[in-house]
Each structure stands twice: as C-alpha cells, then as structure tokens.
PDB file of N, CA and C in Angstrom:
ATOM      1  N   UNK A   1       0.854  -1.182   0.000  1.00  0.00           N
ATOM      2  CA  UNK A   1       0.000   0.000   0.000  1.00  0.00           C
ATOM      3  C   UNK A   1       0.889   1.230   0.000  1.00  0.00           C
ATOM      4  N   UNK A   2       0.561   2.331  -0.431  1.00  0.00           N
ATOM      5  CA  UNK A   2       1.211   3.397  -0.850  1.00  0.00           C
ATOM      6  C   UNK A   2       0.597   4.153   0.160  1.00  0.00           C
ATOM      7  N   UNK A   3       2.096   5.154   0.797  1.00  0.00           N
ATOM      8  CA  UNK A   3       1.835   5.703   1.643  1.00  0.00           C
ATOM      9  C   UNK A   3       0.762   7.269   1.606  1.00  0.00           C
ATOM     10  N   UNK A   4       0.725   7.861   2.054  1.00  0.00           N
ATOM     11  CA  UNK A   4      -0.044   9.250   1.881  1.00  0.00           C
ATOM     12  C   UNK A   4       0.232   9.750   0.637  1.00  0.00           C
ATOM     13  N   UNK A   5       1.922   9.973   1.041  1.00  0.00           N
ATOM     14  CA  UNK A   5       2.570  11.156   0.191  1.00  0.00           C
ATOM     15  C   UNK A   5       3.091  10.708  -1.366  1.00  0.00           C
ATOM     16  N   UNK A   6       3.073   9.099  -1.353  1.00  0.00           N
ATOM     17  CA  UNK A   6       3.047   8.565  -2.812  1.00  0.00           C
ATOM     18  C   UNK A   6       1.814   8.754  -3.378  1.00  0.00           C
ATOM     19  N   UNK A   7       0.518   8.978  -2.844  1.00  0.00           N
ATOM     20  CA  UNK A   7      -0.558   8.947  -3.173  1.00  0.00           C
ATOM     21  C   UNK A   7      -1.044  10.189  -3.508  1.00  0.00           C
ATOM     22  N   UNK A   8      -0.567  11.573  -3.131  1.00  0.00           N
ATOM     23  CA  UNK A   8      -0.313  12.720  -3.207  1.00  0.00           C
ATOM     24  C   UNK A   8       0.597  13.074  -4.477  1.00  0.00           C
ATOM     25  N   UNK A   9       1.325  12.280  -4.838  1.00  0.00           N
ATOM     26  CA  UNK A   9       2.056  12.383  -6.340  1.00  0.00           C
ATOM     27  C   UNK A   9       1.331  11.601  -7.532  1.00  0.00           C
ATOM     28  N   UNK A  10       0.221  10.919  -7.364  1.00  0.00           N
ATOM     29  CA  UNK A  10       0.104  10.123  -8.284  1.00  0.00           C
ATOM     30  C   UNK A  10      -0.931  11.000  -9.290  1.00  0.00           C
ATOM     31  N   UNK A  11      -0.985  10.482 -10.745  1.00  0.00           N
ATOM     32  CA  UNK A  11      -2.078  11.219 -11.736  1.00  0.00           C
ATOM     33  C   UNK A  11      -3.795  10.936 -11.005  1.00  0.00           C
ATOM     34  N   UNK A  12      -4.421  11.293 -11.433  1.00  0.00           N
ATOM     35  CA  UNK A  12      -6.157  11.217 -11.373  1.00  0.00           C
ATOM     36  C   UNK A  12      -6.217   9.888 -11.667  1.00  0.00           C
ATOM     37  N   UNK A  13      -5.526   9.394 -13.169  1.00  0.00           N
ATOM     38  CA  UNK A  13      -5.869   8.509 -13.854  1.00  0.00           C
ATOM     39  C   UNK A  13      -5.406   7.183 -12.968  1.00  0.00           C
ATOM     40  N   UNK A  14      -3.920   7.330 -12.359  1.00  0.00           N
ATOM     41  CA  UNK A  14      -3.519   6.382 -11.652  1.00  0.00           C
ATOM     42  C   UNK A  14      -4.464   6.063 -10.493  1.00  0.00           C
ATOM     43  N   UNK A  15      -4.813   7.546  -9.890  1.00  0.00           N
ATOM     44  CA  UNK A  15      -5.536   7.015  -8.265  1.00  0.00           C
ATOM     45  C   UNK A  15      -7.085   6.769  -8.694  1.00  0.00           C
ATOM     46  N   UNK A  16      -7.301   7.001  -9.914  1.00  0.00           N
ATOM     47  CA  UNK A  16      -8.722   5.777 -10.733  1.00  0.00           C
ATOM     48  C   UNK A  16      -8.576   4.534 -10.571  1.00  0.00           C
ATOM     49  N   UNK A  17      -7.219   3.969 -10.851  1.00  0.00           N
ATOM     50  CA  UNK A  17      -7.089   2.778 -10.982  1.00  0.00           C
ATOM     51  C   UNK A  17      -7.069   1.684 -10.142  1.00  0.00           C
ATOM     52  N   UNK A  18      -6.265   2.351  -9.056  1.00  0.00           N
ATOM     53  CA  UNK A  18      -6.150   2.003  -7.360  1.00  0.00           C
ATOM     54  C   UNK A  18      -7.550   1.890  -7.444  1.00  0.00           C
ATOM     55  N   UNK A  19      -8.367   2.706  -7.161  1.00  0.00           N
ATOM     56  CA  UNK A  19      -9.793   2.585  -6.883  1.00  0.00           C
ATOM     57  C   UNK A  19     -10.531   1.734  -7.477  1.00  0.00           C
ATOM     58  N   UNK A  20     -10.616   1.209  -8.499  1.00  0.00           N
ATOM     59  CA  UNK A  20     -11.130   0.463  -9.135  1.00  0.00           C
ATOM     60  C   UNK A  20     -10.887  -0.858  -8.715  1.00  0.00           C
ATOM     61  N   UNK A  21      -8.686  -1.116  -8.925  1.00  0.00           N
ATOM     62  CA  UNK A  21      -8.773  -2.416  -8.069  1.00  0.00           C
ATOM     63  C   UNK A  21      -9.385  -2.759  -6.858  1.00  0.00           C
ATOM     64  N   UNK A  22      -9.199  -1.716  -6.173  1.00  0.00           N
ATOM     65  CA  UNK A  22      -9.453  -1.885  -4.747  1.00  0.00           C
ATOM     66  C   UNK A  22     -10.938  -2.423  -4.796  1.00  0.00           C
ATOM     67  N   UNK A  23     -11.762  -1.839  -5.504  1.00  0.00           N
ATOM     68  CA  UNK A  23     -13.803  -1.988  -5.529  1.00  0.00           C
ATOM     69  C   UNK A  23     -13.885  -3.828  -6.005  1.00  0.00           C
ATOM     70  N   UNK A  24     -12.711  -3.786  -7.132  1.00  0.00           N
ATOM     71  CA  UNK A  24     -12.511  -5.206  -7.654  1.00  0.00           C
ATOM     72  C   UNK A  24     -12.122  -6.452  -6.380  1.00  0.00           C
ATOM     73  N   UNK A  25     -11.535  -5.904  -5.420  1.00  0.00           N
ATOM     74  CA  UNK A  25     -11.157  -6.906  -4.459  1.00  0.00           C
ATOM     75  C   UNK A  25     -11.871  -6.875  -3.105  1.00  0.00           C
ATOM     76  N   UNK A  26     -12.566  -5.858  -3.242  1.00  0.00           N
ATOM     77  CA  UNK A  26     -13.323  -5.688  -1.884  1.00  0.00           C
ATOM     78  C   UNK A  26     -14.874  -6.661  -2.683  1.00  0.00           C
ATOM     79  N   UNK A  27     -15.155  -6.623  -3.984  1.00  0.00           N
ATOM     80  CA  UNK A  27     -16.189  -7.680  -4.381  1.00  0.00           C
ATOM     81  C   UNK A  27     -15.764  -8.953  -4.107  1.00  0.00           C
ATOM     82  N   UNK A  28     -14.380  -9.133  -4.639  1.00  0.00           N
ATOM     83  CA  UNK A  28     -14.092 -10.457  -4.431  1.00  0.00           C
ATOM     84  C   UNK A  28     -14.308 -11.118  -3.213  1.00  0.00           C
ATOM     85  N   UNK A  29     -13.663 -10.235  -2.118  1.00  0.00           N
ATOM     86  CA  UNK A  29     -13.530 -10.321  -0.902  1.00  0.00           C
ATOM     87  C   UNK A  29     -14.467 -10.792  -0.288  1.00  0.00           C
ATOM     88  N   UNK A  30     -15.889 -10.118  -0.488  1.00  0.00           N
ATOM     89  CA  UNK A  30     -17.082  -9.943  -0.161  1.00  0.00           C
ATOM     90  C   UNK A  30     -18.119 -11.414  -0.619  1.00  0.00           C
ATOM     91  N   UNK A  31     -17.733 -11.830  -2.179  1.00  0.00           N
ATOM     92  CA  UNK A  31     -18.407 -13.067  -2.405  1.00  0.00           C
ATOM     93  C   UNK A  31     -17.780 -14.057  -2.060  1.00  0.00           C
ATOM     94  N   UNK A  32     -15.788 -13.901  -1.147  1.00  0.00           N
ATOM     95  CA  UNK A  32     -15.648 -14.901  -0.300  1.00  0.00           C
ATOM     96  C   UNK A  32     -16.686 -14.865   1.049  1.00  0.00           C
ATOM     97  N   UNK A  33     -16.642 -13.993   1.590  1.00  0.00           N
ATOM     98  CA  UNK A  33     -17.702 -14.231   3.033  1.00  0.00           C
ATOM     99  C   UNK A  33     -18.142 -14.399   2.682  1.00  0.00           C
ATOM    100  N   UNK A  34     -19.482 -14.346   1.961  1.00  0.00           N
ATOM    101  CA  UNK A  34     -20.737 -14.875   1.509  1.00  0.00           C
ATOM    102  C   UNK A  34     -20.395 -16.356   1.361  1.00  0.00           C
ATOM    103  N   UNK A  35     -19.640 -16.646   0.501  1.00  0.00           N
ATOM    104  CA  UNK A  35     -19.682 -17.965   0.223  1.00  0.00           C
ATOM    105  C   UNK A  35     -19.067 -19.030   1.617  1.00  0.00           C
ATOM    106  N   UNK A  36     -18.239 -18.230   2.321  1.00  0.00           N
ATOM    107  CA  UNK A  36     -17.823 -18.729   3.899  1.00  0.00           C
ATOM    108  C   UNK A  36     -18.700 -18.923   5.132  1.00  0.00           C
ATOM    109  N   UNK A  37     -19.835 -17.651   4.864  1.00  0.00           N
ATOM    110  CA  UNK A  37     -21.074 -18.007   5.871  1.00  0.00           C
ATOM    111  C   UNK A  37     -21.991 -18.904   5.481  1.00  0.00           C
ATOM    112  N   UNK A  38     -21.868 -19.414   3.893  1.00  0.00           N
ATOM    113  CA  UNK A  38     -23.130 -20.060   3.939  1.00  0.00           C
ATOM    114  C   UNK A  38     -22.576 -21.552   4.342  1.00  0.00           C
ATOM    115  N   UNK A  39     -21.079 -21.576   4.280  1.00  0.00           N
ATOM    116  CA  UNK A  39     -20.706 -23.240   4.507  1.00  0.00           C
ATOM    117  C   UNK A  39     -20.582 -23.085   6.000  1.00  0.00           C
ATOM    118  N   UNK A  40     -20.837 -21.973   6.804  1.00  0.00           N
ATOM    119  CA  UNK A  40     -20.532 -22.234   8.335  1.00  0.00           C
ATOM    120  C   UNK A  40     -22.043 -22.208   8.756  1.00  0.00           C
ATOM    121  N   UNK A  41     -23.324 -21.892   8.003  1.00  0.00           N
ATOM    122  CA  UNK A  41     -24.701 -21.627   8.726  1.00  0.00           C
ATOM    123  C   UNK A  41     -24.739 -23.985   8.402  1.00  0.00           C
ATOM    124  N   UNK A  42     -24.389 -24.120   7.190  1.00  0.00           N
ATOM    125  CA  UNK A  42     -24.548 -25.326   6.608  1.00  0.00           C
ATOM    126  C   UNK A  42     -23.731 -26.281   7.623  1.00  0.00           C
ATOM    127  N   UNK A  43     -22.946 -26.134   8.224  1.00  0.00           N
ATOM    128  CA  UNK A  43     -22.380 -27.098   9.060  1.00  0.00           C
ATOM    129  C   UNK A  43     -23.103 -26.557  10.700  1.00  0.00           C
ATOM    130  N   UNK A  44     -23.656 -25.393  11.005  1.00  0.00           N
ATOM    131  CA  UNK A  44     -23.923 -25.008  11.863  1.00  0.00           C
ATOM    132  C   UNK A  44     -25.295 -25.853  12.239  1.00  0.00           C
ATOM    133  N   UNK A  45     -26.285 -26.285  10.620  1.00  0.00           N
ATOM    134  CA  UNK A  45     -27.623 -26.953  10.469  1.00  0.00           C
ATOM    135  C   UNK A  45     -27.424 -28.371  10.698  1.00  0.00           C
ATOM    136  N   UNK A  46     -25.788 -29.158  10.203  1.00  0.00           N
ATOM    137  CA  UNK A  46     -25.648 -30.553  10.533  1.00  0.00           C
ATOM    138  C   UNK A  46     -25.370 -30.262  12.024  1.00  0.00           C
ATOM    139  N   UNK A  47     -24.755 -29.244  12.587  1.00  0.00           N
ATOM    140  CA  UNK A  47     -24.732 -30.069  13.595  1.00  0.00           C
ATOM    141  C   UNK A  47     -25.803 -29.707  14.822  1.00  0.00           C
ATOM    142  N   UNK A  48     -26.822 -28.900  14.459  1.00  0.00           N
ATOM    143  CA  UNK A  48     -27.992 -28.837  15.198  1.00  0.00           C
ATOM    144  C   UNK A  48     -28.768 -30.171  14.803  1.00  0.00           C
ATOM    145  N   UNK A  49     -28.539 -30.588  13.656  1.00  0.00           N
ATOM    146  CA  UNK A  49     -29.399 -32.009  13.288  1.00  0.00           C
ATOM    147  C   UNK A  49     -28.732 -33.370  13.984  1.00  0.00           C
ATOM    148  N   UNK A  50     -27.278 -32.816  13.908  1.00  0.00           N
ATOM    149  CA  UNK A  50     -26.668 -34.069  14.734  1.00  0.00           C
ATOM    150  C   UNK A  50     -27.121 -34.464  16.516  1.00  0.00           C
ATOM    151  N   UNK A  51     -27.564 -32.615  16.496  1.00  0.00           N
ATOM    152  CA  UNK A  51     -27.356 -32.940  18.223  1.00  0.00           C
ATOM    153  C   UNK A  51     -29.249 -33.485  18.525  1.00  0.00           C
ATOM    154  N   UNK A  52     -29.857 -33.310  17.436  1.00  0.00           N
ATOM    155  CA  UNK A  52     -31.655 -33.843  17.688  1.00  0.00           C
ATOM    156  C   UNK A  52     -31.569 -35.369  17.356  1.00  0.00           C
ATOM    157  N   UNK A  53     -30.453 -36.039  16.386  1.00  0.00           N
ATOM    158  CA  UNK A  53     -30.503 -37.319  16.257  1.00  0.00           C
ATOM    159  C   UNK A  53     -30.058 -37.798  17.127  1.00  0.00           C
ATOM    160  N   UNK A  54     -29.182 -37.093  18.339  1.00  0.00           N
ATOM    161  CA  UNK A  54     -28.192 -37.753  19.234  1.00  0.00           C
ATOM    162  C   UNK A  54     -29.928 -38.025  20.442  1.00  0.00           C
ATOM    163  N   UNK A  55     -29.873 -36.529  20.741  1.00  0.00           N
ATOM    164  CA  UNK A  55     -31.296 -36.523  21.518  1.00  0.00           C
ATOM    165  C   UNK A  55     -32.677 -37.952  21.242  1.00  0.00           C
ATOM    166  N   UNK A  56     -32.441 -38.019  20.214  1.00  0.00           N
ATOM    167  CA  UNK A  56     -33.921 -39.384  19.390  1.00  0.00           C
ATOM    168  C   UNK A  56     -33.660 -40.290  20.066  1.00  0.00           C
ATOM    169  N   UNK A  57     -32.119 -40.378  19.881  1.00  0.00           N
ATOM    170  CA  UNK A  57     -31.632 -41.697  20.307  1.00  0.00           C
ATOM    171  C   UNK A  57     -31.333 -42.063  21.348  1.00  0.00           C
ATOM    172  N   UNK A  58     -31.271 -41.116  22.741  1.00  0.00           N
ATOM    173  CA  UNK A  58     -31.113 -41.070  24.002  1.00  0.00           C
ATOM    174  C   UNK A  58     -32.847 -41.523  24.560  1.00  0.00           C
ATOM    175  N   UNK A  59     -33.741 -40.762  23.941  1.00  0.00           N
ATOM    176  CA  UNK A  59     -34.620 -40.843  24.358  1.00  0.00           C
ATOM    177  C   UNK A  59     -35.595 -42.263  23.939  1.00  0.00           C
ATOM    178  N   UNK A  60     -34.753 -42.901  22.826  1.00  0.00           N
ATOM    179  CA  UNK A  60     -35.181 -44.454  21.978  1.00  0.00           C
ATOM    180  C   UNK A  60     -34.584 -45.091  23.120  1.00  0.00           C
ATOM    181  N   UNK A  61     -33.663 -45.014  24.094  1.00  0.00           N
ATOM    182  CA  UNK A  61     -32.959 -45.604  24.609  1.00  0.00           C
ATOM    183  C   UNK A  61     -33.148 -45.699  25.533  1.00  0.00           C
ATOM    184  N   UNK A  62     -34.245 -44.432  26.478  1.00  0.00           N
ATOM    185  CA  UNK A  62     -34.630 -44.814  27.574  1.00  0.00           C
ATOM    186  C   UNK A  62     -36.579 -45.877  27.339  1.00  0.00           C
ATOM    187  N   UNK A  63     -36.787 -45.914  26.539  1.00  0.00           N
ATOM    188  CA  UNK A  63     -37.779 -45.957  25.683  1.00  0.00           C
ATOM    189  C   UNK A  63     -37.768 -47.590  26.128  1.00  0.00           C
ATOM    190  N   UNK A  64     -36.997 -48.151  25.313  1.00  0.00           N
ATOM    191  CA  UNK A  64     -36.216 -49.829  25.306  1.00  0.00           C
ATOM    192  C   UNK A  64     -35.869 -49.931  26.837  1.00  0.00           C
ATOM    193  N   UNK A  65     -35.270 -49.645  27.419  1.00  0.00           N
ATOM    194  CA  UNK A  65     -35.021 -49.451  28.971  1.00  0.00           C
ATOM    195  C   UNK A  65     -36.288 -49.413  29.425  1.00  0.00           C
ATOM    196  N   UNK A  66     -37.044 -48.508  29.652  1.00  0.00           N
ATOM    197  CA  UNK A  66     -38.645 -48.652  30.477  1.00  0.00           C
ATOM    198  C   UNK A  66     -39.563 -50.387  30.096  1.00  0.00           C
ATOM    199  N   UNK A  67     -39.402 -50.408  28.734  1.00  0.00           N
ATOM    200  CA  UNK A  67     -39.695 -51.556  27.994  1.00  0.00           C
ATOM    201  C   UNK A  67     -39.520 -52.615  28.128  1.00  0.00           C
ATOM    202  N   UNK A  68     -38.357 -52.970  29.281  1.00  0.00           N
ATOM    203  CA  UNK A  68     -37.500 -53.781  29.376  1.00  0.00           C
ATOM    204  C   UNK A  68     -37.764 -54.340  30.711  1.00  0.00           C
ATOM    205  N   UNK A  69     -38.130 -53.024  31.697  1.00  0.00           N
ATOM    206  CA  UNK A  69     -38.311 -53.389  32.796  1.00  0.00           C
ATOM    207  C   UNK A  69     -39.489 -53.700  32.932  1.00  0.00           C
ATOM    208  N   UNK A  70     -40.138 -53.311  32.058  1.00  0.00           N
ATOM    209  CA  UNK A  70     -41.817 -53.898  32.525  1.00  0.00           C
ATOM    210  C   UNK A  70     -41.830 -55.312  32.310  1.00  0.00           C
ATOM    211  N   UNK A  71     -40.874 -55.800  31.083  1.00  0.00           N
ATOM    212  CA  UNK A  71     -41.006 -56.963  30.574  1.00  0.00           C
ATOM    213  C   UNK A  71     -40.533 -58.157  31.338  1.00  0.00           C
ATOM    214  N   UNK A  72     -39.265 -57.771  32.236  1.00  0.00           N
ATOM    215  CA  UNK A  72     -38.676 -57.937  33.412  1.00  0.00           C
ATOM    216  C   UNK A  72     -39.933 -58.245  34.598  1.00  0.00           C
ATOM    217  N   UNK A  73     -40.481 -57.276  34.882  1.00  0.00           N
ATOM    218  CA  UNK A  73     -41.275 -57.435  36.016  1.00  0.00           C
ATOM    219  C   UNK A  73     -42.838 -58.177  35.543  1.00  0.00           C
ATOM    220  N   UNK A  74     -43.156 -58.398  34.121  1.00  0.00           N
ATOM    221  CA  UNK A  74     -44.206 -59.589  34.014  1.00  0.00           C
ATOM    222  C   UNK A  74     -43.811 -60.620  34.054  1.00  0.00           C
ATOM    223  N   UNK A  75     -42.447 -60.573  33.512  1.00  0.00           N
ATOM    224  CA  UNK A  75     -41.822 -62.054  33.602  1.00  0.00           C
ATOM    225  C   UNK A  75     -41.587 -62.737  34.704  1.00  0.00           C
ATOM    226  N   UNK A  76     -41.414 -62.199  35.741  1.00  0.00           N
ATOM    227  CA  UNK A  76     -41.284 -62.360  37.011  1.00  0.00           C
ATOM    228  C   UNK A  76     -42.709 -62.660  37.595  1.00  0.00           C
ATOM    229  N   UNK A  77     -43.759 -61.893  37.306  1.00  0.00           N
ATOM    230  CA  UNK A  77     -44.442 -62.101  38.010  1.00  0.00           C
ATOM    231  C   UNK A  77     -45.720 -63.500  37.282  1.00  0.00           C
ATOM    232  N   UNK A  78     -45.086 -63.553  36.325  1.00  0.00           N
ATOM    233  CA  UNK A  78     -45.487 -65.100  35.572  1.00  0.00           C
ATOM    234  C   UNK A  78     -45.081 -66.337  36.312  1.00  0.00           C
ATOM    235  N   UNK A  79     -43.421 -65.919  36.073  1.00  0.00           N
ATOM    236  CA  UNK A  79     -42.882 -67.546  36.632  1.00  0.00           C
ATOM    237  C   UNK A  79     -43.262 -67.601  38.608  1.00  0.00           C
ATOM    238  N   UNK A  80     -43.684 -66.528  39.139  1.00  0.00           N
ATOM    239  CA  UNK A  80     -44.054 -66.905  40.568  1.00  0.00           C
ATOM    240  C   UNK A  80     -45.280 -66.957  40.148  1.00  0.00           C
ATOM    241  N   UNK A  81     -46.670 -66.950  39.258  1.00  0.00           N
ATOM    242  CA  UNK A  81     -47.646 -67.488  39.185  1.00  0.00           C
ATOM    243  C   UNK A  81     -47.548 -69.060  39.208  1.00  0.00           C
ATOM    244  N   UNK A  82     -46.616 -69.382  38.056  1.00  0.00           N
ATOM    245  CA  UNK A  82     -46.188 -70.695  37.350  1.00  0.00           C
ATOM    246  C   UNK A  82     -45.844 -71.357  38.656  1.00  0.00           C
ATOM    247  N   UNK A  83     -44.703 -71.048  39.373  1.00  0.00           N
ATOM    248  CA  UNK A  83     -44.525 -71.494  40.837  1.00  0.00           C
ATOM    249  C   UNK A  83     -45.781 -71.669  41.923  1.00  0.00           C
ATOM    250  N   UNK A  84     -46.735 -70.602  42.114  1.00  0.00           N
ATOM    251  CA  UNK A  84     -47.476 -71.098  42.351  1.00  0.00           C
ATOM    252  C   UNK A  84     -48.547 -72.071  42.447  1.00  0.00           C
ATOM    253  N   UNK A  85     -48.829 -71.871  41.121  1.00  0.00           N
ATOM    254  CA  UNK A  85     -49.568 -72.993  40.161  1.00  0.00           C
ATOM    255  C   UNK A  85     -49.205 -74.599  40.803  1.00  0.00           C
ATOM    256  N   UNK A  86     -47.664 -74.349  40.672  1.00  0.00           N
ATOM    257  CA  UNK A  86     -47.385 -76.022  40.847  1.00  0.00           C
ATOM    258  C   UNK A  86     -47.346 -76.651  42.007  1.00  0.00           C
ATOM    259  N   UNK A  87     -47.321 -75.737  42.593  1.00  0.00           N
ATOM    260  CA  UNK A  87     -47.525 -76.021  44.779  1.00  0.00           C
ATOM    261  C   UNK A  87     -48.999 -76.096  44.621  1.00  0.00           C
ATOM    262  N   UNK A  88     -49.422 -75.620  44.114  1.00  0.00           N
ATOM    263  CA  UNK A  88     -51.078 -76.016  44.766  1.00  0.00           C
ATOM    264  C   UNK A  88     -51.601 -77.204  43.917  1.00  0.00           C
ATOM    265  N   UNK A  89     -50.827 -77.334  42.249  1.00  0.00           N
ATOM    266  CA  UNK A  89     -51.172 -78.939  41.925  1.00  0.00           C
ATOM    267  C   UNK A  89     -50.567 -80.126  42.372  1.00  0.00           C
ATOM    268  N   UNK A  90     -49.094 -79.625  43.549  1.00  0.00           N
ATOM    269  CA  UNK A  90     -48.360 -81.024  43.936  1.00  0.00           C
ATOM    270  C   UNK A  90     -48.989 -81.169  45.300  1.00  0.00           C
ATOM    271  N   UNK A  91     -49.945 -80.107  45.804  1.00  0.00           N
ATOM    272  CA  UNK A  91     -51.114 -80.088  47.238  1.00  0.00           C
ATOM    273  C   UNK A  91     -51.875 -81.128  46.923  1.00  0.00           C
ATOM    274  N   UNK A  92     -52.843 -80.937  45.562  1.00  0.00           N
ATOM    275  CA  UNK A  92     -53.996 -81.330  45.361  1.00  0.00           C
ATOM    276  C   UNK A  92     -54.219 -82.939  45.220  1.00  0.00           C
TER     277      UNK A  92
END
C-alpha cells in the first residue's frame, strides 16, 4: 500500500485505478464471506441435526429401557404365578 505522500504524487488517472482495483477486491472479498457463511450456517444446520438425532436416540434408549423393565417385572411375576400354580397342583 502506498503511503499518503506517494498517493499525493500520483495522476487522477492512476488514483482511478487504485480505486477500481481496490472496488474489484473488496467484491471479491465480499463473495468470499458470503460464500464462507453459507458453509458455516450449513455445518452449523448438521450439527444442530446431529445434536436432535443424538437426543432421538437417548430418548429411543430410555424408551427400550422402560420396555424392558416392565417386561422384566411380568416375567417375574409369571414364573411366581407358574410357581405357584405347581404347589397347589403337587397339594392337590
């Protein structure tokens, strides 16, 4: 970059030109962010989706767990029927 006083010597035509690049790279510049926020909102959306599939699956998991124990506690309360059952037919 050119200091003040180089910029103070230069033609109209030259400090056109500066200006122009400069508008040329501040676009460029500009459709890099653009194109940088949309891949950070896009990974920002996987990983809000990652953290609701993680959530599904915590909650599938207590799901199978509750499921489990009920299945647990009929089963149980079968085979002490079944136990019962057979004391009162080895009574009879």
């Amino acid at each position: 970059m050119l200091d003040p006083k180089q910029l103070r010597k230069l033609k109209r035509s030259d400090l056109f030109e500066l200006l122009v690049e400069q508008a040329k790279e501040i676009e460029e510049l500009q459709e890099r962010v653009n194109e940088l926020e949309g891949k950070l909102q896009r990974r920002e959306i996987n990983l809000s989706e990652a953290g609701s599939i993680a959530e599904a699956a915590l909650a599938i998991s207590k799901v199978f767990d509750e499921a489990q124990a009920a299945a647990n506690v009929y089963l149980n309360s079968v085979k002490r029927l079944a136990g019962a059952s057979e004391e009162d037919s080895e009574k009879s």
